[in-house]
N, C-alpha and C. Protein backbone atom coordinates (compact mmCIF):
# COMPACT_ATOMS: atom_id res chain seq x y z
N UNK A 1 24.25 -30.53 -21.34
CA UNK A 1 24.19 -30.39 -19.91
C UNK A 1 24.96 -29.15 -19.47
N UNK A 2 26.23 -28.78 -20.37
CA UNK A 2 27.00 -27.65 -19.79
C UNK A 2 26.11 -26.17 -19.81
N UNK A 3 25.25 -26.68 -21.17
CA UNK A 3 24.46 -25.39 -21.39
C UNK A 3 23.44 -24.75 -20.62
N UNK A 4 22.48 -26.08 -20.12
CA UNK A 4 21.42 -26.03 -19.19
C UNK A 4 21.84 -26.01 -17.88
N UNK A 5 22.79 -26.69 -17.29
CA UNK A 5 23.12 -26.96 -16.00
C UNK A 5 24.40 -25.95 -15.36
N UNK A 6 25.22 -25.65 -16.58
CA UNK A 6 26.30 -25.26 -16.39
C UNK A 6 27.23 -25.78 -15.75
N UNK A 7 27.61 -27.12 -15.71
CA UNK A 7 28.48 -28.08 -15.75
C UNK A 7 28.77 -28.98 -16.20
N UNK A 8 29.87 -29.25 -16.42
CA UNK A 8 30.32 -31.08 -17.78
C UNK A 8 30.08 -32.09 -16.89
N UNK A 9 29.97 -33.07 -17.43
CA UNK A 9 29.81 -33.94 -16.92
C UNK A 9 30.94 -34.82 -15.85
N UNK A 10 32.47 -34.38 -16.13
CA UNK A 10 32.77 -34.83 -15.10
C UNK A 10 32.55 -33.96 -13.86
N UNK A 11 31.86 -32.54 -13.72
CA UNK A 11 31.98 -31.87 -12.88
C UNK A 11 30.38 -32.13 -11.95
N UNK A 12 29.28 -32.35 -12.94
CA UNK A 12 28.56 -33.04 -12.39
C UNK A 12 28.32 -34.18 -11.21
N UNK A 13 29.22 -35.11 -11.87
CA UNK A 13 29.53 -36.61 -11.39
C UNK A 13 30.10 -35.87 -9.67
N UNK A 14 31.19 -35.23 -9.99
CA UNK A 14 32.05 -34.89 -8.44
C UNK A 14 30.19 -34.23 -8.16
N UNK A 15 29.85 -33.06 -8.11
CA UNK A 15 28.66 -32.36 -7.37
C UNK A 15 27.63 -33.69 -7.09
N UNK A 16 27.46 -34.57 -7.54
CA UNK A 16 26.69 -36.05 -7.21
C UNK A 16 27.16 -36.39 -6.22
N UNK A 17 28.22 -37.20 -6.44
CA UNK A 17 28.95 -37.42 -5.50
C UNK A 17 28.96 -36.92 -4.01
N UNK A 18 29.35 -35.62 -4.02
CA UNK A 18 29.68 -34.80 -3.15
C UNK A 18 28.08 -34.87 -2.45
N UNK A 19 27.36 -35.00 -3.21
CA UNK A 19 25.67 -34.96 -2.89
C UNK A 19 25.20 -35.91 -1.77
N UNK A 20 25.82 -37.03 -2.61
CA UNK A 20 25.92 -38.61 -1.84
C UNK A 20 26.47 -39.09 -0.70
N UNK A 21 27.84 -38.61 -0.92
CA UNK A 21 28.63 -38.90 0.19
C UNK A 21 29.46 -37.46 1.32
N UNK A 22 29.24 -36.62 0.59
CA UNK A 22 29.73 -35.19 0.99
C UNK A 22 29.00 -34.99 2.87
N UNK A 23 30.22 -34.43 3.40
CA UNK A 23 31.34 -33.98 2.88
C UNK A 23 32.42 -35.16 2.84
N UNK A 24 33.52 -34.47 1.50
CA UNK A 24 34.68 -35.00 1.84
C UNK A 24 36.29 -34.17 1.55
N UNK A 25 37.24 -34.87 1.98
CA UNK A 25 38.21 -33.76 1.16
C UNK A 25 38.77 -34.74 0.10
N UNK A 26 39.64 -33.46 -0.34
CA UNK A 26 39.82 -34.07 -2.05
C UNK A 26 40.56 -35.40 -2.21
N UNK A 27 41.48 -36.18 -1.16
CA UNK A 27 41.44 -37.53 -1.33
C UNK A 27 40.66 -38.37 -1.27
N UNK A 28 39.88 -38.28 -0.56
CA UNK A 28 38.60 -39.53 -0.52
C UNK A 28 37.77 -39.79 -1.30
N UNK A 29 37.32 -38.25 -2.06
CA UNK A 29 36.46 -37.71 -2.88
C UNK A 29 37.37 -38.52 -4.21
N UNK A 30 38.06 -37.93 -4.87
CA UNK A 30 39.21 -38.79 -5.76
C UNK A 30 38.93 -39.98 -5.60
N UNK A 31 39.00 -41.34 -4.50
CA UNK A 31 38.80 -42.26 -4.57
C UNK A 31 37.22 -42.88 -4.98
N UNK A 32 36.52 -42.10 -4.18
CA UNK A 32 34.95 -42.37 -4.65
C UNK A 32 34.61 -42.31 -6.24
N UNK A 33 35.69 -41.50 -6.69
CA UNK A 33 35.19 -41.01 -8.36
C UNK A 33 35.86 -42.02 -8.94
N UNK A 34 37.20 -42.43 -8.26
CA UNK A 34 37.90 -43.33 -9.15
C UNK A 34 38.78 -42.89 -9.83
N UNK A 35 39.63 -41.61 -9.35
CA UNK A 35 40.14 -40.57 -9.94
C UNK A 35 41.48 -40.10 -9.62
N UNK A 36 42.68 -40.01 -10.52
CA UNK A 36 43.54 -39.44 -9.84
C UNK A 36 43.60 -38.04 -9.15
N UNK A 37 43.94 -37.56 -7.74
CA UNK A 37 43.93 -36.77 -7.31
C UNK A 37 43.98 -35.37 -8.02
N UNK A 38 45.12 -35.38 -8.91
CA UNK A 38 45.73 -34.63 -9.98
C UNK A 38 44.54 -34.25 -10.77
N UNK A 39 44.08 -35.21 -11.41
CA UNK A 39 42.84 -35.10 -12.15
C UNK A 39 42.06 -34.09 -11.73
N UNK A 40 41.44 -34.40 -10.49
CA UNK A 40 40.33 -34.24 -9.64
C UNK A 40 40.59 -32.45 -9.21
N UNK A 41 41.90 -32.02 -9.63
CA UNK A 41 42.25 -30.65 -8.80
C UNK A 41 41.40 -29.19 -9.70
N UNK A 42 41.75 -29.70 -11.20
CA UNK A 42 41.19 -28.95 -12.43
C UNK A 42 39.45 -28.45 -11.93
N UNK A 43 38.99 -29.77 -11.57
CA UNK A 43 37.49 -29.79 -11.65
C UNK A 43 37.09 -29.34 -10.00
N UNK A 44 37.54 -29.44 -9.37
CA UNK A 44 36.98 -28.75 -7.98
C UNK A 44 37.34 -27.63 -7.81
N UNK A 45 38.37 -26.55 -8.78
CA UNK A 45 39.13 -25.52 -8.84
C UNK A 45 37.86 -24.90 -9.70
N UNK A 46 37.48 -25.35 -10.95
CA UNK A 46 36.06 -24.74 -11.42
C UNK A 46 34.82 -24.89 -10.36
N UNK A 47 34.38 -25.66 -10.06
CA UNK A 47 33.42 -25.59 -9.03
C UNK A 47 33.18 -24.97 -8.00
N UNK A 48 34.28 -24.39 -7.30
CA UNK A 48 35.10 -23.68 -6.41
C UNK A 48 34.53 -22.34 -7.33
N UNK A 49 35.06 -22.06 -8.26
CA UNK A 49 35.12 -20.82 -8.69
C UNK A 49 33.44 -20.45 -9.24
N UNK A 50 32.57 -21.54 -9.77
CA UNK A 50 31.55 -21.36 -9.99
C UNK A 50 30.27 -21.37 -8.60
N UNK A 51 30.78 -21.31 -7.39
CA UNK A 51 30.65 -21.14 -6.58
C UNK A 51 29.38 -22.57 -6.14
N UNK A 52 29.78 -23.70 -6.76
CA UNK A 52 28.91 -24.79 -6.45
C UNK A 52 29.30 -25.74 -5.50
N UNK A 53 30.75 -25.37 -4.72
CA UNK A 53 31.44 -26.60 -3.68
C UNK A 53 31.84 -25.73 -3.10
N UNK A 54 33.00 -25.92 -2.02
CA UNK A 54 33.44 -24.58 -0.74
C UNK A 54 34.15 -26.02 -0.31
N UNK A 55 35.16 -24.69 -0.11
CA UNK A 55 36.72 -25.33 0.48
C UNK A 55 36.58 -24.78 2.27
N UNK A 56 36.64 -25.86 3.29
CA UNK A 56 36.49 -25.30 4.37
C UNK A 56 37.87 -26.34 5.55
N UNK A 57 38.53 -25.40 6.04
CA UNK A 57 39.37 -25.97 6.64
C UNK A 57 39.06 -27.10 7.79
N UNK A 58 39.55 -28.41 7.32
CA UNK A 58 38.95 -29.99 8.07
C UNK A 58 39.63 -29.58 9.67
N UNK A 59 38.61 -29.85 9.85
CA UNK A 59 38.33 -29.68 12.00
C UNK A 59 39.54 -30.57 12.34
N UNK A 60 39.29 -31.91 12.40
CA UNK A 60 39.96 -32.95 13.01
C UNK A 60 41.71 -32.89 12.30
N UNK A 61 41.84 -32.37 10.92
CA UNK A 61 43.46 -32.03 10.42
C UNK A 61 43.39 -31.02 10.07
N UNK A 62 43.96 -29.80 10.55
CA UNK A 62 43.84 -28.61 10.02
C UNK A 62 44.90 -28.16 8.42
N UNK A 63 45.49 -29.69 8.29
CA UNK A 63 46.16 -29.54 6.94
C UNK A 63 45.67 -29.88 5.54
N UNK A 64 44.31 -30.72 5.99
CA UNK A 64 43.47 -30.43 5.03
C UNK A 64 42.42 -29.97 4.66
N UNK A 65 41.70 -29.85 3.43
CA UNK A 65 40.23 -28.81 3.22
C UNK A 65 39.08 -30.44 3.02
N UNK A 66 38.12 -29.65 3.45
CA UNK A 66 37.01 -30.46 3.51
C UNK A 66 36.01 -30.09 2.76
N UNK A 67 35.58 -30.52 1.37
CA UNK A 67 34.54 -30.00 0.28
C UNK A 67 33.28 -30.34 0.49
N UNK A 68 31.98 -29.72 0.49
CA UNK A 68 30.57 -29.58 0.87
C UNK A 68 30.50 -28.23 -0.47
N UNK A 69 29.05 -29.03 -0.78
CA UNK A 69 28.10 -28.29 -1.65
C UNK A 69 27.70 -27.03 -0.90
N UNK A 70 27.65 -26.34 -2.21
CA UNK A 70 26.67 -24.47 -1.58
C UNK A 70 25.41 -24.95 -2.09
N UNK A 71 24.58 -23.65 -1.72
CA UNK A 71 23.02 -23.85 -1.49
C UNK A 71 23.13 -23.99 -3.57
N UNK A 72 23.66 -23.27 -3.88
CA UNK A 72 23.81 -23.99 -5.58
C UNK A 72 23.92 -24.92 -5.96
N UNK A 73 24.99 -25.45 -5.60
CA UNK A 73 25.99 -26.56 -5.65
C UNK A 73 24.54 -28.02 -5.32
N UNK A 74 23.91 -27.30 -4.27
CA UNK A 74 22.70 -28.90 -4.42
C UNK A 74 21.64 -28.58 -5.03
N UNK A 75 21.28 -27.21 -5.41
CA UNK A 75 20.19 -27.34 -6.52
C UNK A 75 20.68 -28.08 -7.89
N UNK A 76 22.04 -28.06 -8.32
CA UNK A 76 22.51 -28.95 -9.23
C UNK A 76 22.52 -30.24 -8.81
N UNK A 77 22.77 -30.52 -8.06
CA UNK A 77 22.49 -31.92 -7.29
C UNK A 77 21.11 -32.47 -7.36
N UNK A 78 20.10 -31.86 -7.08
CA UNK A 78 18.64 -31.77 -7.06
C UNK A 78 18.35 -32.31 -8.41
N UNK A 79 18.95 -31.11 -9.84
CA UNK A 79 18.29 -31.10 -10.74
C UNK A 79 18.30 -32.27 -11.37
N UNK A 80 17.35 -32.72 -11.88
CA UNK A 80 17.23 -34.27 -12.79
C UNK A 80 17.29 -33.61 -14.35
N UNK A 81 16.74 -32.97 -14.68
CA UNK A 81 16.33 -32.79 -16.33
C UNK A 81 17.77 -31.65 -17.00
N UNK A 82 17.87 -32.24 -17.93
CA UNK A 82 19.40 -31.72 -18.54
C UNK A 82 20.81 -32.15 -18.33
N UNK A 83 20.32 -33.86 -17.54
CA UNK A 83 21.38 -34.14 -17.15
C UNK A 83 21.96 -35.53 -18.06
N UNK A 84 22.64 -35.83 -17.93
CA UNK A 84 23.10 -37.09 -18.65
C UNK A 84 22.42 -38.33 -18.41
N UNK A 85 22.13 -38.02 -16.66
CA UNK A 85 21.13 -39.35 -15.82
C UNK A 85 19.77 -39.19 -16.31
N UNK A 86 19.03 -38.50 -16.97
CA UNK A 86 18.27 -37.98 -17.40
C UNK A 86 17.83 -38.73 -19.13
N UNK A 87 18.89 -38.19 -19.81
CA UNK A 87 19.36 -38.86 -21.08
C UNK A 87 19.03 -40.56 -21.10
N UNK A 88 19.90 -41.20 -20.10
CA UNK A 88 19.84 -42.15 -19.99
C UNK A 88 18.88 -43.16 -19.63
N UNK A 89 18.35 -42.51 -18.61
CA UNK A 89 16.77 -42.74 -18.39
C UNK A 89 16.05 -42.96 -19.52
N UNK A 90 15.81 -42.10 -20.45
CA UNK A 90 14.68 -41.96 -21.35
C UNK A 90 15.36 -42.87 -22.29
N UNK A 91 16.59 -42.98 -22.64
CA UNK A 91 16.68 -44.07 -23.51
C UNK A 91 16.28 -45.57 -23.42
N UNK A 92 16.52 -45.54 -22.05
CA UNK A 92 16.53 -46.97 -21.44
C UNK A 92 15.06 -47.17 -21.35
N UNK A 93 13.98 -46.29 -20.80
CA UNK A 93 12.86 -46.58 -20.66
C UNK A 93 12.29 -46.96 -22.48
N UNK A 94 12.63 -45.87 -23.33
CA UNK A 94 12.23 -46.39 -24.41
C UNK A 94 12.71 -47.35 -24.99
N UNK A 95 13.83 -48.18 -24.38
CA UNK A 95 14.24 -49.82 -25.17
C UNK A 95 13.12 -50.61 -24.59
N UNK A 96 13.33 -51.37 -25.37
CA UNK A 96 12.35 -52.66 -24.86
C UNK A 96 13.24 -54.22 -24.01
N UNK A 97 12.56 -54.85 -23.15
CA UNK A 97 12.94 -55.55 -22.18
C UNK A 97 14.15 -56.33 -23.11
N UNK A 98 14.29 -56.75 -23.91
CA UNK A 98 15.12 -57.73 -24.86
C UNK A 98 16.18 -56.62 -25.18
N UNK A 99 15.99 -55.55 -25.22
CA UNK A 99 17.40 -54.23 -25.41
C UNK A 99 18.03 -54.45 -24.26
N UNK A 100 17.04 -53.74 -23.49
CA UNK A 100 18.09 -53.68 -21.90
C UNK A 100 18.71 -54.87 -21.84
N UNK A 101 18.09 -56.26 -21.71
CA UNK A 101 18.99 -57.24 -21.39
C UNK A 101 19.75 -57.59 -22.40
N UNK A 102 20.19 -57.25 -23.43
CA UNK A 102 21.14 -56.90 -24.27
C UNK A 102 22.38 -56.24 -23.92
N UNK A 103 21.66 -55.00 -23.85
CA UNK A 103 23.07 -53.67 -23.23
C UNK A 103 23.36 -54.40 -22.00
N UNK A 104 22.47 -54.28 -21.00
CA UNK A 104 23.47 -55.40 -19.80
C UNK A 104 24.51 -56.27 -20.46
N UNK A 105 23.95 -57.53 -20.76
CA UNK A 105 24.96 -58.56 -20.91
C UNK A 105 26.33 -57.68 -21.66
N UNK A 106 26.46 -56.59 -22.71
CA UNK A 106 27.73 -56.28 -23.42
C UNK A 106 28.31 -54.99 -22.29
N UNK A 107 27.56 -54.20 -21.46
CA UNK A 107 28.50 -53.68 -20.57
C UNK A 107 29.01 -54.50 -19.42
N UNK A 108 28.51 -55.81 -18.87
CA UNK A 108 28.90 -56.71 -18.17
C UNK A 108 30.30 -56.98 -18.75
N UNK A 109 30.46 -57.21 -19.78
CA UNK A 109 31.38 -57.94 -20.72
C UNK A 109 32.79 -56.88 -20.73
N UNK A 110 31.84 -55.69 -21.10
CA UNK A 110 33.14 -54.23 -20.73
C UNK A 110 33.66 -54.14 -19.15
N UNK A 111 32.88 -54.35 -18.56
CA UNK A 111 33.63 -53.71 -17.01
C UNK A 111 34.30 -55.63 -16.80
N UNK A 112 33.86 -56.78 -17.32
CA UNK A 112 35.13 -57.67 -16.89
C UNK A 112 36.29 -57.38 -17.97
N UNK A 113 35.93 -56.43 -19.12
CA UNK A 113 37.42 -56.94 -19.59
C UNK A 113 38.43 -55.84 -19.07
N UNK A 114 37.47 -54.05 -18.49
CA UNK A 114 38.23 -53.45 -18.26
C UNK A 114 38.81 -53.83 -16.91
N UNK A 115 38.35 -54.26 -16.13
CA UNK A 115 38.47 -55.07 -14.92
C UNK A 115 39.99 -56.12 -15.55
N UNK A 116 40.11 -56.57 -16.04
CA UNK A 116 40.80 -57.76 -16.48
C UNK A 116 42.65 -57.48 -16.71
């Protein structure tokens, strides 16, 4: 995906995101990902620089920045093919009904124990 798309996948996920729910600034955004803030600074600092998000000073607090996609930034958003969601797709379509409800029931099992 980094090759075709020119972004990793956690940088993806934020440009989704940002797709979905954008705009936001980098706390809220952090929470949507599930992410420590800290985390989250690395990867919007590349995106920023790859010119796929824009830092724009928030109207209502002028102490913080408010992140929105560039006209780039949502053709990556747009793109389906080369992406991980993509990947996943085609795997899943090629399991058969007794797989999928397989993989369900054992990632069910992962998010209660990481949950737990």
């Amino acid at each position: 995906m980094e090759q075709e798309l020119g972004v990793t996948g956690p940088q993806r996920f934020t440009v989704r995101m940002l797709g979905e729910e954008g705009p936001l600034n980098a706390g809220d955004l952090a929470d949507h990902l599930e992410l420590h803030p800290s985390t989250l600074t690395g990867v919007l600092d590349r995106l920023v620089r790859a010119g796929l998000v824009a830092r724009a000073v928030d109207a209502r607090d002028g102490r913080r920045a408010v992140l929105t996609l560039t006209e780039a930034g949502k053709r990556v958003d747009r793109r389906q093919s080369g992406t991980v969601e993509a990947a996943v797709r085609e795997a899943l379509a090629e399991a058969s009904p007794a797989d999928r409800a397989a993989a369900r029931r054992v990632l069910e099992r992962i998010v209660k124990a990481l949950e737990a």
